[in-house]
PDB file of N, CA and C in Angstrom:
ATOM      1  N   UNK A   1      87.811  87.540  80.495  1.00  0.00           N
ATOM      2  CA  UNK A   1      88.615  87.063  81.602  1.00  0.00           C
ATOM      3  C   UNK A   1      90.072  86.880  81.183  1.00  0.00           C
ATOM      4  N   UNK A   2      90.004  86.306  79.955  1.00  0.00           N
ATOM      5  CA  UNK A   2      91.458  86.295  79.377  1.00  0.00           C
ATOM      6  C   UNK A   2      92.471  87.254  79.269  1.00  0.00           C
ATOM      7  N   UNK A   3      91.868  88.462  79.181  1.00  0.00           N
ATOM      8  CA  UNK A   3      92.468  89.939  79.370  1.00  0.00           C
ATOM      9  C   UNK A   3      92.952  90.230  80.465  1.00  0.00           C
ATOM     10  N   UNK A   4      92.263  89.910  81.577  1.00  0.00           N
ATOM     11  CA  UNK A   4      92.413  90.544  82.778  1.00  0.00           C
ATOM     12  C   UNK A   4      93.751  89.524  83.174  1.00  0.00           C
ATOM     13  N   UNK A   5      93.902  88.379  83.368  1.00  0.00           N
ATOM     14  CA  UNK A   5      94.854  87.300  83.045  1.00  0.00           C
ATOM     15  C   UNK A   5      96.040  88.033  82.397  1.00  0.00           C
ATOM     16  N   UNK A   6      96.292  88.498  81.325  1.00  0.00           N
ATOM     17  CA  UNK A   6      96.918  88.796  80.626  1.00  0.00           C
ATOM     18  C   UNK A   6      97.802  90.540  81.482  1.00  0.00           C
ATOM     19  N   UNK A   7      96.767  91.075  82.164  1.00  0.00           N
ATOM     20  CA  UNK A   7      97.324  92.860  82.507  1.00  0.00           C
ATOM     21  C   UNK A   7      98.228  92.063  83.881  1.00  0.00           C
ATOM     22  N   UNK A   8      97.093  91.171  83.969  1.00  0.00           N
ATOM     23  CA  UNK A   8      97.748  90.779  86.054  1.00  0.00           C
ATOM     24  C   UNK A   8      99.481  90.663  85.904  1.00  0.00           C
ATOM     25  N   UNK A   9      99.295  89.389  84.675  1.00  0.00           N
ATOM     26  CA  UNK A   9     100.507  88.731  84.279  1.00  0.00           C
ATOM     27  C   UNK A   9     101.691  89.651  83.984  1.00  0.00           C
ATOM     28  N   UNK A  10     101.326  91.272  83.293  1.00  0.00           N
ATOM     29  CA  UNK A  10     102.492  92.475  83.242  1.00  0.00           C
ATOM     30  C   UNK A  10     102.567  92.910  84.184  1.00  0.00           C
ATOM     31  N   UNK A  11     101.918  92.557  85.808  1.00  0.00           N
ATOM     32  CA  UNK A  11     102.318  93.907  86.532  1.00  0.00           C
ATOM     33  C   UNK A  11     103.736  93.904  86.909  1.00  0.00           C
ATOM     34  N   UNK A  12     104.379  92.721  86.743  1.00  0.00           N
ATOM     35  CA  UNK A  12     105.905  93.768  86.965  1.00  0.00           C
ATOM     36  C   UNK A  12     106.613  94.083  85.757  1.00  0.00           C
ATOM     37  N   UNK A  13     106.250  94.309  84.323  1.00  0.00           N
ATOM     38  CA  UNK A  13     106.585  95.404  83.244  1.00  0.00           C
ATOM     39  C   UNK A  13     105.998  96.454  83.626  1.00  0.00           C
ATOM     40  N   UNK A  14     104.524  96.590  84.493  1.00  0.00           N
ATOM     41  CA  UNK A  14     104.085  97.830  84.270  1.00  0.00           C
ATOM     42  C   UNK A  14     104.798  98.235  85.571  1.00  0.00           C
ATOM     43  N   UNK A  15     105.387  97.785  86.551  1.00  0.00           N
ATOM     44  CA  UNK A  15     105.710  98.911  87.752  1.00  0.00           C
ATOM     45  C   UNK A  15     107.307  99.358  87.072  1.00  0.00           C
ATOM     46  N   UNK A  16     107.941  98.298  86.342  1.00  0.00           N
ATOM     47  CA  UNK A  16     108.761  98.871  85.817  1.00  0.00           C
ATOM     48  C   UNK A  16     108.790 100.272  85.052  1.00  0.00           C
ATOM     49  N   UNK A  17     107.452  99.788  84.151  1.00  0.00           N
ATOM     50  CA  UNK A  17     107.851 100.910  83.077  1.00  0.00           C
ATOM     51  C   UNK A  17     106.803 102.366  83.871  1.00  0.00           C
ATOM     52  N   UNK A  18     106.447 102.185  84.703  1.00  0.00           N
ATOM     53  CA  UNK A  18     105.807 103.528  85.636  1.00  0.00           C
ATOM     54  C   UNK A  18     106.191 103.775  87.234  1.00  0.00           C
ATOM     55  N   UNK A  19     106.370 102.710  88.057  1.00  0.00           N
ATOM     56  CA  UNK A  19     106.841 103.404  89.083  1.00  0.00           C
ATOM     57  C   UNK A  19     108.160 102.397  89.856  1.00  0.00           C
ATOM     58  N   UNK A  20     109.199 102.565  89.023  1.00  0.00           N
ATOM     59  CA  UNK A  20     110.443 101.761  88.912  1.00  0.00           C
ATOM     60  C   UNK A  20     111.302 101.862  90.265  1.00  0.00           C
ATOM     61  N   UNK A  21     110.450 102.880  90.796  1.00  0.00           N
ATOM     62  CA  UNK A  21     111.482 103.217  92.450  1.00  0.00           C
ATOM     63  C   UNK A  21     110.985 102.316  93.319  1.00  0.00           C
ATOM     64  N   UNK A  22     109.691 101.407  93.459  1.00  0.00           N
ATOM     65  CA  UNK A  22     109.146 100.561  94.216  1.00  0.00           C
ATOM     66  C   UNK A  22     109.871  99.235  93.551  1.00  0.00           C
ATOM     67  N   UNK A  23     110.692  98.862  92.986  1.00  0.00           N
ATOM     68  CA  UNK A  23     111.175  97.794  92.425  1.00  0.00           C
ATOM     69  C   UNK A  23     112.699  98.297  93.367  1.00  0.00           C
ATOM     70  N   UNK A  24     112.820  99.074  93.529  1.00  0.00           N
ATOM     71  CA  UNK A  24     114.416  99.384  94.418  1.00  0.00           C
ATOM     72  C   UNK A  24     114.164  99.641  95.560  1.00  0.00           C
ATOM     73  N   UNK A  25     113.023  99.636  96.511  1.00  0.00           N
ATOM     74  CA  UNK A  25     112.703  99.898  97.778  1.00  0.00           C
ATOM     75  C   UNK A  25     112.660  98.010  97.956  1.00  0.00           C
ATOM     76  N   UNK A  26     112.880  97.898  99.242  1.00  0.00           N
ATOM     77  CA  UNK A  26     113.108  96.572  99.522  1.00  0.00           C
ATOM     78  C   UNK A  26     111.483  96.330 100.192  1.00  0.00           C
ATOM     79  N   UNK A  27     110.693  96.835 100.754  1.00  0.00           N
ATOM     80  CA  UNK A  27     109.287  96.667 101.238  1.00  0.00           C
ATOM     81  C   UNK A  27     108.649  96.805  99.891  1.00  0.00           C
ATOM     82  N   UNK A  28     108.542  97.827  98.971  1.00  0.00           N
ATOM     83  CA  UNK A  28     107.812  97.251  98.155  1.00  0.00           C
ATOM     84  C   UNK A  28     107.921  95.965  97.143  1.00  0.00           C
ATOM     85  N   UNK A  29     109.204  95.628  97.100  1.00  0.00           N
ATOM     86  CA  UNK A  29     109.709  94.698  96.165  1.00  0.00           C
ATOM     87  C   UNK A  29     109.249  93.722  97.215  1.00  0.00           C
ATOM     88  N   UNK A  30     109.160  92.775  98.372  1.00  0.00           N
ATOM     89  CA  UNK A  30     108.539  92.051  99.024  1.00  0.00           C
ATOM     90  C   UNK A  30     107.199  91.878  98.891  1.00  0.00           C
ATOM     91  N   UNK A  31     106.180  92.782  98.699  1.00  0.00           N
ATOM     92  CA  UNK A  31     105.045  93.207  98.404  1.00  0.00           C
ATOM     93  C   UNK A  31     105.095  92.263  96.903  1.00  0.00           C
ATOM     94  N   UNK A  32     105.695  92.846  96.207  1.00  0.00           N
ATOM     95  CA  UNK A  32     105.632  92.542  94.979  1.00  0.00           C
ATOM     96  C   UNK A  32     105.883  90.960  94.783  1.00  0.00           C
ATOM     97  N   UNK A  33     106.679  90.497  95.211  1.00  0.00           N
ATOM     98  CA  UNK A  33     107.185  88.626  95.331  1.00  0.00           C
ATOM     99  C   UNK A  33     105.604  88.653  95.778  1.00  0.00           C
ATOM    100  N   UNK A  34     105.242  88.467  96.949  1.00  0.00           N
ATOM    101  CA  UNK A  34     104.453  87.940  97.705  1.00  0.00           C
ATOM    102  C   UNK A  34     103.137  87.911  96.666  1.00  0.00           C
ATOM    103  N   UNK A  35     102.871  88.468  96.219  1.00  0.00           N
ATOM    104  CA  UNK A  35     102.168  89.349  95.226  1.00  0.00           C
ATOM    105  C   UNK A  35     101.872  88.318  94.078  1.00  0.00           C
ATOM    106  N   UNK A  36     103.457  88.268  93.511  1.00  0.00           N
ATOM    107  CA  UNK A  36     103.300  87.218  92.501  1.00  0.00           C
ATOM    108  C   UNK A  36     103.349  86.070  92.617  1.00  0.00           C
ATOM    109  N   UNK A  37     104.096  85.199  94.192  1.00  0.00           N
ATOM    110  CA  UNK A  37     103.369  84.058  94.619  1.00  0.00           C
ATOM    111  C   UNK A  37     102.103  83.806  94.676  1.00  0.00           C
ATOM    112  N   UNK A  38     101.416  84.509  95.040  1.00  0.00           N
ATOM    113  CA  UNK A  38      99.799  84.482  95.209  1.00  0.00           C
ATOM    114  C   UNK A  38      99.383  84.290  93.551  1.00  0.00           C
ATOM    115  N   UNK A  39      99.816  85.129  92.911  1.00  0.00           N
ATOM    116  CA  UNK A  39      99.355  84.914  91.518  1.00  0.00           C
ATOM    117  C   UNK A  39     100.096  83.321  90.685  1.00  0.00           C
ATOM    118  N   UNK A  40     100.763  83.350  91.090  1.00  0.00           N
ATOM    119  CA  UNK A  40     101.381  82.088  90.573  1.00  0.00           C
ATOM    120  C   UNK A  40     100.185  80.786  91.133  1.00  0.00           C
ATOM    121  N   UNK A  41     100.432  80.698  92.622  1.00  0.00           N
ATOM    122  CA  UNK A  41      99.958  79.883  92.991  1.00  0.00           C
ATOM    123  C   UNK A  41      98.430  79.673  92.253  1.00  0.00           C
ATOM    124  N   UNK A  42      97.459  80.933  92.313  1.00  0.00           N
ATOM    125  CA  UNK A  42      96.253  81.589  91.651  1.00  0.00           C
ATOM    126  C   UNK A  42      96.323  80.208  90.835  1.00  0.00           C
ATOM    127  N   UNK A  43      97.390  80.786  89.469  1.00  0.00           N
ATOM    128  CA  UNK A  43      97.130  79.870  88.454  1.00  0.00           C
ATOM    129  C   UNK A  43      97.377  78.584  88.382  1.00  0.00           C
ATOM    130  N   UNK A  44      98.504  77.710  89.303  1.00  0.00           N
ATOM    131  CA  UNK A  44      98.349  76.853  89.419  1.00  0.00           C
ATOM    132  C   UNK A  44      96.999  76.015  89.693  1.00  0.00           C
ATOM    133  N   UNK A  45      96.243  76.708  90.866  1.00  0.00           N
ATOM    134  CA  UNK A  45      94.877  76.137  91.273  1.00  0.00           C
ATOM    135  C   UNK A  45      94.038  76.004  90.040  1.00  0.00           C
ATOM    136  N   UNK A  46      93.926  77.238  89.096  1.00  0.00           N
ATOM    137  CA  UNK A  46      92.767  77.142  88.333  1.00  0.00           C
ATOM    138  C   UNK A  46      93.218  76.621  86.964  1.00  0.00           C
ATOM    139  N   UNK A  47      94.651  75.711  87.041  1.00  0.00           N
ATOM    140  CA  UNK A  47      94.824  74.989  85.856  1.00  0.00           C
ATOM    141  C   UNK A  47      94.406  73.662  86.209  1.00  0.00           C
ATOM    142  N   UNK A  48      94.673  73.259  87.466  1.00  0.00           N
ATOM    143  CA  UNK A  48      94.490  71.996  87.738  1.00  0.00           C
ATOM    144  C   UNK A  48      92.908  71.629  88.127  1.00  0.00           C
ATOM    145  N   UNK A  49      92.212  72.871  88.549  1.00  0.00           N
ATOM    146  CA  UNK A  49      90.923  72.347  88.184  1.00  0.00           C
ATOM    147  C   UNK A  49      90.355  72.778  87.423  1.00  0.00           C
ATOM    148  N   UNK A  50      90.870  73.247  86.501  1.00  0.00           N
ATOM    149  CA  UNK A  50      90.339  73.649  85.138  1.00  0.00           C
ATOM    150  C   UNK A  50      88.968  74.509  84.916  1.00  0.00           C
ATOM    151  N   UNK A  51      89.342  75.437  86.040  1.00  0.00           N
ATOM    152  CA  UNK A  51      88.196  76.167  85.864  1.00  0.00           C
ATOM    153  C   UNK A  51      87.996  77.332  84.830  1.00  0.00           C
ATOM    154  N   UNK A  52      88.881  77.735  83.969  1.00  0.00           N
ATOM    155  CA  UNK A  52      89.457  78.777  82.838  1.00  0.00           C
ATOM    156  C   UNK A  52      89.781  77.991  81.789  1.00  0.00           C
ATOM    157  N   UNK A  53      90.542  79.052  81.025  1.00  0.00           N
ATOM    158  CA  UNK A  53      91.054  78.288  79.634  1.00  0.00           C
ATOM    159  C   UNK A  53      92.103  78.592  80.016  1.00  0.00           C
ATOM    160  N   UNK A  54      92.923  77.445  79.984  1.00  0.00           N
ATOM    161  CA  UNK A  54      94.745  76.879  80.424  1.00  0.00           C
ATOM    162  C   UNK A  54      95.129  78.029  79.807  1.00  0.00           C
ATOM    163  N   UNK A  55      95.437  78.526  78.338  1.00  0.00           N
ATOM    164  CA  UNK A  55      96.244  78.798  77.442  1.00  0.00           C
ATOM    165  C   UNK A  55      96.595  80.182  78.106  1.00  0.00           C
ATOM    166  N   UNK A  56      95.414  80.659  78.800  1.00  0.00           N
ATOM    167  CA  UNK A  56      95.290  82.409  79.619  1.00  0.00           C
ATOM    168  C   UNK A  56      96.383  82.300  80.575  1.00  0.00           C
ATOM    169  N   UNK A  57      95.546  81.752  81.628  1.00  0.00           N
ATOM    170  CA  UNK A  57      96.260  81.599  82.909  1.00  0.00           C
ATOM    171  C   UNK A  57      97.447  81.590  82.903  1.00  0.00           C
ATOM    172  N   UNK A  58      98.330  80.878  82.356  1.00  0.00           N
ATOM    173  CA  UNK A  58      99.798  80.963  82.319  1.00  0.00           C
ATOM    174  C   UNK A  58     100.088  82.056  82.492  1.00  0.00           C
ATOM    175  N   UNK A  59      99.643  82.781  82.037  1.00  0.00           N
ATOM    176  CA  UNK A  59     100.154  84.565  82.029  1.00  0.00           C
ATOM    177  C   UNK A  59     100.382  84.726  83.547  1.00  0.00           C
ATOM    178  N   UNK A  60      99.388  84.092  84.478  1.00  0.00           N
ATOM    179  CA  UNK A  60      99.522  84.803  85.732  1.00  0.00           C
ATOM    180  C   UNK A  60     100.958  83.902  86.426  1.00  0.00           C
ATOM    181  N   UNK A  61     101.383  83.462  85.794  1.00  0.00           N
ATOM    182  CA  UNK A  61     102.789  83.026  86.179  1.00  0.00           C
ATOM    183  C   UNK A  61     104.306  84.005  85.397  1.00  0.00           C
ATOM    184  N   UNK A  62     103.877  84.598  84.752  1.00  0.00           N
ATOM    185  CA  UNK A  62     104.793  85.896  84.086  1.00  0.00           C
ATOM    186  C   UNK A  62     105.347  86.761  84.858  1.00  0.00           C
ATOM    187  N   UNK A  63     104.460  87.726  86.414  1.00  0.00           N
ATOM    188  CA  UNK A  63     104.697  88.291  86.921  1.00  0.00           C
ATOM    189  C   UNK A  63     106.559  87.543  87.901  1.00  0.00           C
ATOM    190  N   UNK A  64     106.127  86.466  88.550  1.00  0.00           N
ATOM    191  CA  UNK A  64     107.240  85.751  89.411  1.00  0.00           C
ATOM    192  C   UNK A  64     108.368  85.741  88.627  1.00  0.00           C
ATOM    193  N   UNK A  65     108.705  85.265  87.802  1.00  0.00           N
ATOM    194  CA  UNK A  65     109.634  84.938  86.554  1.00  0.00           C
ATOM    195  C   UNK A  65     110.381  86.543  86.235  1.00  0.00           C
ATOM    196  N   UNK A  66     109.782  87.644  85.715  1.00  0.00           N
ATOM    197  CA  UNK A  66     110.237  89.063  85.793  1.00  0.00           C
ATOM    198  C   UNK A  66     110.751  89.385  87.092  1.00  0.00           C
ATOM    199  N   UNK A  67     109.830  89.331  88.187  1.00  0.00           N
ATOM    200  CA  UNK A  67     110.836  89.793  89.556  1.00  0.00           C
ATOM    201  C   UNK A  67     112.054  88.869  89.397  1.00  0.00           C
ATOM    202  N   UNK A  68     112.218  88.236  89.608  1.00  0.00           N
ATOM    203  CA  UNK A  68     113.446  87.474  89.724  1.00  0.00           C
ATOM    204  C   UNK A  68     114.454  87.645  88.732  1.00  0.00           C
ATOM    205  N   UNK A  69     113.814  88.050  87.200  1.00  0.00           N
ATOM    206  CA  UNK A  69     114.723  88.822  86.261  1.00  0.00           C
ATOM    207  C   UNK A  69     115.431  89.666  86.554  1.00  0.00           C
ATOM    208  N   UNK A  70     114.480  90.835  87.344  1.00  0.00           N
ATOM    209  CA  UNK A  70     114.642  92.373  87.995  1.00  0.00           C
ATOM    210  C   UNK A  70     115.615  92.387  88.572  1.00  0.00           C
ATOM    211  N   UNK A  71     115.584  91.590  90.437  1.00  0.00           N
ATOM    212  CA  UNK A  71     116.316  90.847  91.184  1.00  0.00           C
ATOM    213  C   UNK A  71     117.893  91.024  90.832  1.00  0.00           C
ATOM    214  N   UNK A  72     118.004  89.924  89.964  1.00  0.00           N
ATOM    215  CA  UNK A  72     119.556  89.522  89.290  1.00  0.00           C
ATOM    216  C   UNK A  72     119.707  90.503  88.699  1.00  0.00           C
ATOM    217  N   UNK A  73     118.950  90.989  87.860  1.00  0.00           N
ATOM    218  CA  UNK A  73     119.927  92.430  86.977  1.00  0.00           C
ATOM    219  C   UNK A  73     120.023  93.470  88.001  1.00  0.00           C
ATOM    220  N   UNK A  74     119.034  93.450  88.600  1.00  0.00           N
ATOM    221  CA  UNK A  74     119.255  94.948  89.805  1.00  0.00           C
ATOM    222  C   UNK A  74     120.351  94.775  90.926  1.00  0.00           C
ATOM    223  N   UNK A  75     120.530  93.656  91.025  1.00  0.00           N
ATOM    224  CA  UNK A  75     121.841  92.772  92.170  1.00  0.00           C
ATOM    225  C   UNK A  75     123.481  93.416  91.310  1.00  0.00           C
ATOM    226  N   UNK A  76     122.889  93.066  89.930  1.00  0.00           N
ATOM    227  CA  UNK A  76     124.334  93.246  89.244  1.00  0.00           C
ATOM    228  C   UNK A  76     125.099  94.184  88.928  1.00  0.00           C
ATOM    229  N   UNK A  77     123.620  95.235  88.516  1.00  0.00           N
ATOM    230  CA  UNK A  77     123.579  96.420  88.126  1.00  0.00           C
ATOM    231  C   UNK A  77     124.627  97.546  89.378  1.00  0.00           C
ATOM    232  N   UNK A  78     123.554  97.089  90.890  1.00  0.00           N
ATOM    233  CA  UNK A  78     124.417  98.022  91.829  1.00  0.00           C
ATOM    234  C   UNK A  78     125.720  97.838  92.093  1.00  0.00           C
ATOM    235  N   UNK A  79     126.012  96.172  92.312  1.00  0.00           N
ATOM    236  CA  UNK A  79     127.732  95.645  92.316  1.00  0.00           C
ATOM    237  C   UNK A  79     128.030  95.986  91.945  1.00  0.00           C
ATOM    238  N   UNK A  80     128.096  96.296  90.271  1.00  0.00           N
ATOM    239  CA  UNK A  80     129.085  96.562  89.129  1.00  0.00           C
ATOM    240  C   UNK A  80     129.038  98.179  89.451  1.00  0.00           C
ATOM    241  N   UNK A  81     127.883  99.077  89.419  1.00  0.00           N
ATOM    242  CA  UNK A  81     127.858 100.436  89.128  1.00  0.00           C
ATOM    243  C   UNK A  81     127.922 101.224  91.089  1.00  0.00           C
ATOM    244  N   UNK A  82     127.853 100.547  91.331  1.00  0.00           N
ATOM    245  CA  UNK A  82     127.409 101.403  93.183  1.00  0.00           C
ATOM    246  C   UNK A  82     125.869 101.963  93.024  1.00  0.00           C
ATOM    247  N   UNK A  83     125.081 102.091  92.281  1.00  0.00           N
ATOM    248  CA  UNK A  83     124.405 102.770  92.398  1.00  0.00           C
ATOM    249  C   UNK A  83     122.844 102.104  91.584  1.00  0.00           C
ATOM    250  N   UNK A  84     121.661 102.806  91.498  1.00  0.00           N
ATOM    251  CA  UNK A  84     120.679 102.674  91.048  1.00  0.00           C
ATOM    252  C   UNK A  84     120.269 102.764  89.587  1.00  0.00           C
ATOM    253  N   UNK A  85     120.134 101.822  89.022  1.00  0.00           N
ATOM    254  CA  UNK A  85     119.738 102.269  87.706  1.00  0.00           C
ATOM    255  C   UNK A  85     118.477 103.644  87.363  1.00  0.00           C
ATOM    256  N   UNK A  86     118.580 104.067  86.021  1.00  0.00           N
ATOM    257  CA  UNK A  86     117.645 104.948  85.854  1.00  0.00           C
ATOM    258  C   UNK A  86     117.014 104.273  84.829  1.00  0.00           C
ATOM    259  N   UNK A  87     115.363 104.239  85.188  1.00  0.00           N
ATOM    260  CA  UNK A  87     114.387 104.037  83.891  1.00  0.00           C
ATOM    261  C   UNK A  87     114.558 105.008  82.739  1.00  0.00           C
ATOM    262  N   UNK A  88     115.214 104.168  81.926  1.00  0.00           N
ATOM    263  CA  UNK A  88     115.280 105.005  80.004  1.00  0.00           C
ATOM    264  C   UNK A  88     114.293 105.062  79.462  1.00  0.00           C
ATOM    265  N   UNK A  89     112.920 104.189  79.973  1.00  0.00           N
ATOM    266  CA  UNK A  89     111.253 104.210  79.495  1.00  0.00           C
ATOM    267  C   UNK A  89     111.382 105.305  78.607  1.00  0.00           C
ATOM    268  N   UNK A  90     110.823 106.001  79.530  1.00  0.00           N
ATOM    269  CA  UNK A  90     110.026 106.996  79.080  1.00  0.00           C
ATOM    270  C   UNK A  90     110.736 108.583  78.884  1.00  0.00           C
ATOM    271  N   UNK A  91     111.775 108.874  78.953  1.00  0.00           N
ATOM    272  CA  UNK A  91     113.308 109.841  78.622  1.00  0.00           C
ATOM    273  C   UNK A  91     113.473 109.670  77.437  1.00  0.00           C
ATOM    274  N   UNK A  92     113.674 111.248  76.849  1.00  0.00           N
ATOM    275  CA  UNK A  92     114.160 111.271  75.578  1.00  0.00           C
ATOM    276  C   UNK A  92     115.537 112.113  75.769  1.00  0.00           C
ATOM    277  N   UNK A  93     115.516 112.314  76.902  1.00  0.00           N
ATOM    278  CA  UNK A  93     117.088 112.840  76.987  1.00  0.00           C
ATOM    279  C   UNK A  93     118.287 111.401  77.410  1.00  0.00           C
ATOM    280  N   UNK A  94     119.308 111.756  77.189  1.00  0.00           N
ATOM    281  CA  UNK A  94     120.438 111.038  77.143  1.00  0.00           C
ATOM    282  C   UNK A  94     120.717 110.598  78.507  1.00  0.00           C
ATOM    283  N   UNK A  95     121.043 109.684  78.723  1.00  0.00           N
ATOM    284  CA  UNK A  95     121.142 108.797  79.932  1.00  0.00           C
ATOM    285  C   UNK A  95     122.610 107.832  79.434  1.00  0.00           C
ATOM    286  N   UNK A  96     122.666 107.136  80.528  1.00  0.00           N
ATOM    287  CA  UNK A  96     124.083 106.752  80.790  1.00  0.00           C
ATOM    288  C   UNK A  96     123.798 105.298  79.603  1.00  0.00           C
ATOM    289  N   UNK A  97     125.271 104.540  79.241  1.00  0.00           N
ATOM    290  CA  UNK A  97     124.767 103.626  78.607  1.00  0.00           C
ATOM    291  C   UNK A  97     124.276 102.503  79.369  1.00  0.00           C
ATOM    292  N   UNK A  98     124.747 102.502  80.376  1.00  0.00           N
ATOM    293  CA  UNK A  98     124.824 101.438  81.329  1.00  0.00           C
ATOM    294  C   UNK A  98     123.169 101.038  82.130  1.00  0.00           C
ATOM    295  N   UNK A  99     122.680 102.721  81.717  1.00  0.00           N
ATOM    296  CA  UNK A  99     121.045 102.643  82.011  1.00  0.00           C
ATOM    297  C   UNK A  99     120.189 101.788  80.747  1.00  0.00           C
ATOM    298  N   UNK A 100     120.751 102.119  80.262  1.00  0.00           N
ATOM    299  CA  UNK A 100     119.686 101.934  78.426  1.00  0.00           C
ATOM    300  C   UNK A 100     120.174 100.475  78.371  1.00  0.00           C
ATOM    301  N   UNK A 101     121.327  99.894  79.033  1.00  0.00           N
ATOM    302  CA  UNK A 101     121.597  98.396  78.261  1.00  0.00           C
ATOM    303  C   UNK A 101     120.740  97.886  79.680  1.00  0.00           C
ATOM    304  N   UNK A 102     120.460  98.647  81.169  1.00  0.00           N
ATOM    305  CA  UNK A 102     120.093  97.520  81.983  1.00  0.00           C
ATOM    306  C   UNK A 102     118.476  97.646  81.517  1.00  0.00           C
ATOM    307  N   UNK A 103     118.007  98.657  80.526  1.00  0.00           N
ATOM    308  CA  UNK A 103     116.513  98.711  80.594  1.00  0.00           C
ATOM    309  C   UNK A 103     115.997  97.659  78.973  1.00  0.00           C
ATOM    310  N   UNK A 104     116.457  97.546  78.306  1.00  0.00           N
ATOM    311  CA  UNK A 104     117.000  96.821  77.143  1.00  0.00           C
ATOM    312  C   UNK A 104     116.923  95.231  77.580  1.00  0.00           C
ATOM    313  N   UNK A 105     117.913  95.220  78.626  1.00  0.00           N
ATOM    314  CA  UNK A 105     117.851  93.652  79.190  1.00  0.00           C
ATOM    315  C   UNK A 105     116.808  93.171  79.934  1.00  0.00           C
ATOM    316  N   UNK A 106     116.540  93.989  80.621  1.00  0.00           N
ATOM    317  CA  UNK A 106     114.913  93.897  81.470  1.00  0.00           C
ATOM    318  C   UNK A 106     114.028  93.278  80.444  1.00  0.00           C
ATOM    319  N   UNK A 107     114.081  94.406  79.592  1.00  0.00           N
ATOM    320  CA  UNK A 107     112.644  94.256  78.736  1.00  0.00           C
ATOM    321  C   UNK A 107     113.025  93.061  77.546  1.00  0.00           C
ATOM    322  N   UNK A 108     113.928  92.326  77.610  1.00  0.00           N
ATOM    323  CA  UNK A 108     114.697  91.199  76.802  1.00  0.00           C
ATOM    324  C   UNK A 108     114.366  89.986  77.563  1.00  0.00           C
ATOM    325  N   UNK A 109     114.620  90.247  78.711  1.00  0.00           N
ATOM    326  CA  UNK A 109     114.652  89.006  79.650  1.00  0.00           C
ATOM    327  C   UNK A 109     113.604  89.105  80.757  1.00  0.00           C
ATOM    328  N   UNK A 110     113.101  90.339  80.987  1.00  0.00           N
ATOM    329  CA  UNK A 110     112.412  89.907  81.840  1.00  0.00           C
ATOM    330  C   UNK A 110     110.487  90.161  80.965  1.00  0.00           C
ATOM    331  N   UNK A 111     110.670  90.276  79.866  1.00  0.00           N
ATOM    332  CA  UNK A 111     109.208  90.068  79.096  1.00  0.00           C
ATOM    333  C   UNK A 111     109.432  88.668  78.173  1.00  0.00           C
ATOM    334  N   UNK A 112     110.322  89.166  77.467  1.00  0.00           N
ATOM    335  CA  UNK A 112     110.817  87.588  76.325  1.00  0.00           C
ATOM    336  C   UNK A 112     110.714  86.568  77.149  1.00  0.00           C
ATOM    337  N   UNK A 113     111.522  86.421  78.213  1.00  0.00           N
ATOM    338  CA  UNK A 113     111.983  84.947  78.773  1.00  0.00           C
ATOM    339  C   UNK A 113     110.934  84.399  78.955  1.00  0.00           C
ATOM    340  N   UNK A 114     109.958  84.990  80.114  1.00  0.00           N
ATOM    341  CA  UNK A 114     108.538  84.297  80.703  1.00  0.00           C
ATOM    342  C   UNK A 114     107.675  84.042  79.557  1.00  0.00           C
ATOM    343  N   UNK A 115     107.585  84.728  78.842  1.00  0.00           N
ATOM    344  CA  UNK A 115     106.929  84.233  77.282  1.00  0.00           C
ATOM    345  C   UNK A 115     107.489  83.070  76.593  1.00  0.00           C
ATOM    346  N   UNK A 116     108.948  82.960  76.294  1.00  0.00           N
ATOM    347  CA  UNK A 116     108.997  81.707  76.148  1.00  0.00           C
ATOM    348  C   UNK A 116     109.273  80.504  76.871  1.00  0.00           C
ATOM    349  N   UNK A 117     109.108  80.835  78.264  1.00  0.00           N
ATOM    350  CA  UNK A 117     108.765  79.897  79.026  1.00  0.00           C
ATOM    351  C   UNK A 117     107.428  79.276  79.137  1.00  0.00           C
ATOM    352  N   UNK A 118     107.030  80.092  79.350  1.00  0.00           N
ATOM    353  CA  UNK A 118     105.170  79.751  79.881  1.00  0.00           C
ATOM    354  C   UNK A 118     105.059  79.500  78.193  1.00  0.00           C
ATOM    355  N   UNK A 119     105.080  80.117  77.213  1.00  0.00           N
ATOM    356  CA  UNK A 119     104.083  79.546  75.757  1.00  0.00           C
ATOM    357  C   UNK A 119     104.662  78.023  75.521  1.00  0.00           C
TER     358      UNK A 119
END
């Protein structure tokens, strides 16, 4: 169970790092909040009645914390640039720098942070 806790808690690294255009569509990114309210809330319930092992669950509060990472860098990203970032994931060709530092910061702030928040 702890596992499954743990994948729920990446799904917004994993839509990042696989389908990064639903993080810039405004219906799916709603989807996605709503998504991780439910999961948040999830874990709130099953810490307070302690139906799991605490130490897991937290994870399912990881997802909320990354959108809102996303959010602000993707807010900043278009102000500053006009335009859409490109996922550097998974490219071995050369991309802009401005892509590689917003995918860098993502994965800085929006995996690091909630980790050392929630641990």
């Amino acid at each position: 169970m702890d596992f499954i806790f743990i994948i729920l808690g990446l799904s917004t690294i994993w839509l990042f790092m696989f389908k990064i255009k639903w993080l810039f569509n405004r219906k799916y990114f709603i989807i996605n909040i709503i998504y991780n309210i439910v999961l948040f809330s999830i874990s709130l319930l099953l810490i307070n009645y302690h139906l799991v092992n605490p130490k897991m669950v937290v994870a399912l509060k990881m997802p909320l914390i990354s959108s809102i990472v996303f959010f602000i860098l993707y807010i900043s990203f278009k102000n500053i640039y006009k335009r859409n970032p490109e996922n550097t994931f998974w490219v071995s060709t050369r991309k802009p720098i401005q892509d590689v530092i917003f995918t860098l910061m993502f994965w800085f702030f929006g995996l690091g942070l909630p980790i050392l928040i929630i641990a």
